[in-house]
Protein backbone atom coordinates (compact mmCIF):
# COMPACT_ATOMS: atom_id res chain seq x y z
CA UNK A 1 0.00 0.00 0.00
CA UNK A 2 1.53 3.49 -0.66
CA UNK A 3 2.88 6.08 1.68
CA UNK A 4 1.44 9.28 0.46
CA UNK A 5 3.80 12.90 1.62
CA UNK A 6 1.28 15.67 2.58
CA UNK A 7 2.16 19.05 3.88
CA UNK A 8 0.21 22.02 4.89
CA UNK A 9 0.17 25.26 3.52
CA UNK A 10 -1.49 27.27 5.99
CA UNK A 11 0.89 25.67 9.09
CA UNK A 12 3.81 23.88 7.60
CA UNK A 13 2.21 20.51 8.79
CA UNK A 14 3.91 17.84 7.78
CA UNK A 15 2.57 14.20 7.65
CA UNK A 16 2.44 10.92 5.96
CA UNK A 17 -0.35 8.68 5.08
CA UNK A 18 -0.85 5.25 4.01
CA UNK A 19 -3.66 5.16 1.36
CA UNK A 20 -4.99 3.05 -1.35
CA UNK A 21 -3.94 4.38 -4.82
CA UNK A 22 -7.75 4.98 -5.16
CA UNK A 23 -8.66 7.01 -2.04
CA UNK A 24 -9.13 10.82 -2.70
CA UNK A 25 -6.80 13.23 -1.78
CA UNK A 26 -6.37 14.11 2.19
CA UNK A 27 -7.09 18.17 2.17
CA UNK A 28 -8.18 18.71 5.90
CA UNK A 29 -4.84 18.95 8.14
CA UNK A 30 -4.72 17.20 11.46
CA UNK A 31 -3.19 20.04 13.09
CA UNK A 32 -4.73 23.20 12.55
CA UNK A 33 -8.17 21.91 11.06
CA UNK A 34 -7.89 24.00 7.43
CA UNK A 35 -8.64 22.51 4.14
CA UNK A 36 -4.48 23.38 2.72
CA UNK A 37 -2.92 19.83 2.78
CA UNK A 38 -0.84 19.30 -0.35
CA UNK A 39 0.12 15.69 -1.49
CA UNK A 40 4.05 16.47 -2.16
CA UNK A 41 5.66 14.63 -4.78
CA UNK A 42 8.39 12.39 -3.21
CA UNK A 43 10.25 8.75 -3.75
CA UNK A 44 7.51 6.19 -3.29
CA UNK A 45 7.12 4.33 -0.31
CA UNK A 46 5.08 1.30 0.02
CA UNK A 47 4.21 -1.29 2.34
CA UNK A 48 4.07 -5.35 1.81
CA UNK A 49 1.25 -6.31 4.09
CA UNK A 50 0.43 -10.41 4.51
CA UNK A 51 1.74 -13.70 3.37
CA UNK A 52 2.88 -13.73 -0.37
CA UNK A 53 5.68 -14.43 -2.27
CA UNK A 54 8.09 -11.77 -0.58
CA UNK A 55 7.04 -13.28 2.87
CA UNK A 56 7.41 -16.64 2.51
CA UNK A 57 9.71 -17.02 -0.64
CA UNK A 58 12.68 -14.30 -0.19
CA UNK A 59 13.06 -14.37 3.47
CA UNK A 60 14.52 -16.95 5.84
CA UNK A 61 14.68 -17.43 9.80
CA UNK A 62 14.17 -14.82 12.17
CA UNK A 63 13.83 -12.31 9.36
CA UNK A 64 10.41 -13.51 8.35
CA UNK A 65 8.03 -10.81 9.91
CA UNK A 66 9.34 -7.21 9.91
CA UNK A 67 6.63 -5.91 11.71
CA UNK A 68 8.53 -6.94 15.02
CA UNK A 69 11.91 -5.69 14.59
CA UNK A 70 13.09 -2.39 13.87
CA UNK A 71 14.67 -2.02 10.04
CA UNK A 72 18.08 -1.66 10.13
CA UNK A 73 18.48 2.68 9.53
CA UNK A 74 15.74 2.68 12.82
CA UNK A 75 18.48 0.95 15.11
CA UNK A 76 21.02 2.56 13.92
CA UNK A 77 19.02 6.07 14.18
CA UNK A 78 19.77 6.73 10.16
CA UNK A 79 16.26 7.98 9.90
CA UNK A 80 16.31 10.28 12.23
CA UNK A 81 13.14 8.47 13.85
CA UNK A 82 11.06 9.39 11.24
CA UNK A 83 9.90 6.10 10.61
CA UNK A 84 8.15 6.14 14.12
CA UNK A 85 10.25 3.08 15.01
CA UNK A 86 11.92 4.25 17.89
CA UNK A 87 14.68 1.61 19.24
């Protein structure tokens, strides 16, 4: 599933949302309430959600769900914590 950029103009708001390529725009802002969220154009980030080939084919051991261990830039604080996965 994508990971949409958004940023407000009125504030300077910045957020990220995970959205279905067909959900509409977001336009309200979560932090000051005004319709001036912009969907910024940005590298595409996605999200592999499931079983499936990437699951079960491509990884091995204790590397099988991602969901419960940090990725590797989160532990070594690369992203800045960012990604929300705070070590």
């Amino acid at each position: 599933m994508p990971i949409y950029e958004y940023a407000c103009k009125a504030c300077g708001h910045q957020m990220e949302a995970m959205q279905k390529m067909s959900d509409p725009v977001l336009t309200d802002c979560p932090s000051c309430g005004k319709a001036e969220l912009q969907k910024l154009i940005s590298a595409a980030g996605f999200r592999l959600k499931g079983g499936g080939w990437y699951e079960t084919d491509f990884k091995s051991g204790s590397k099988k769900n991602v969901s419960e261990s940090p990725a590797p830039a989160c532990a070594s604080g690369g992203c800045g914590g960012a990604c929300g996965g705070n070590s």
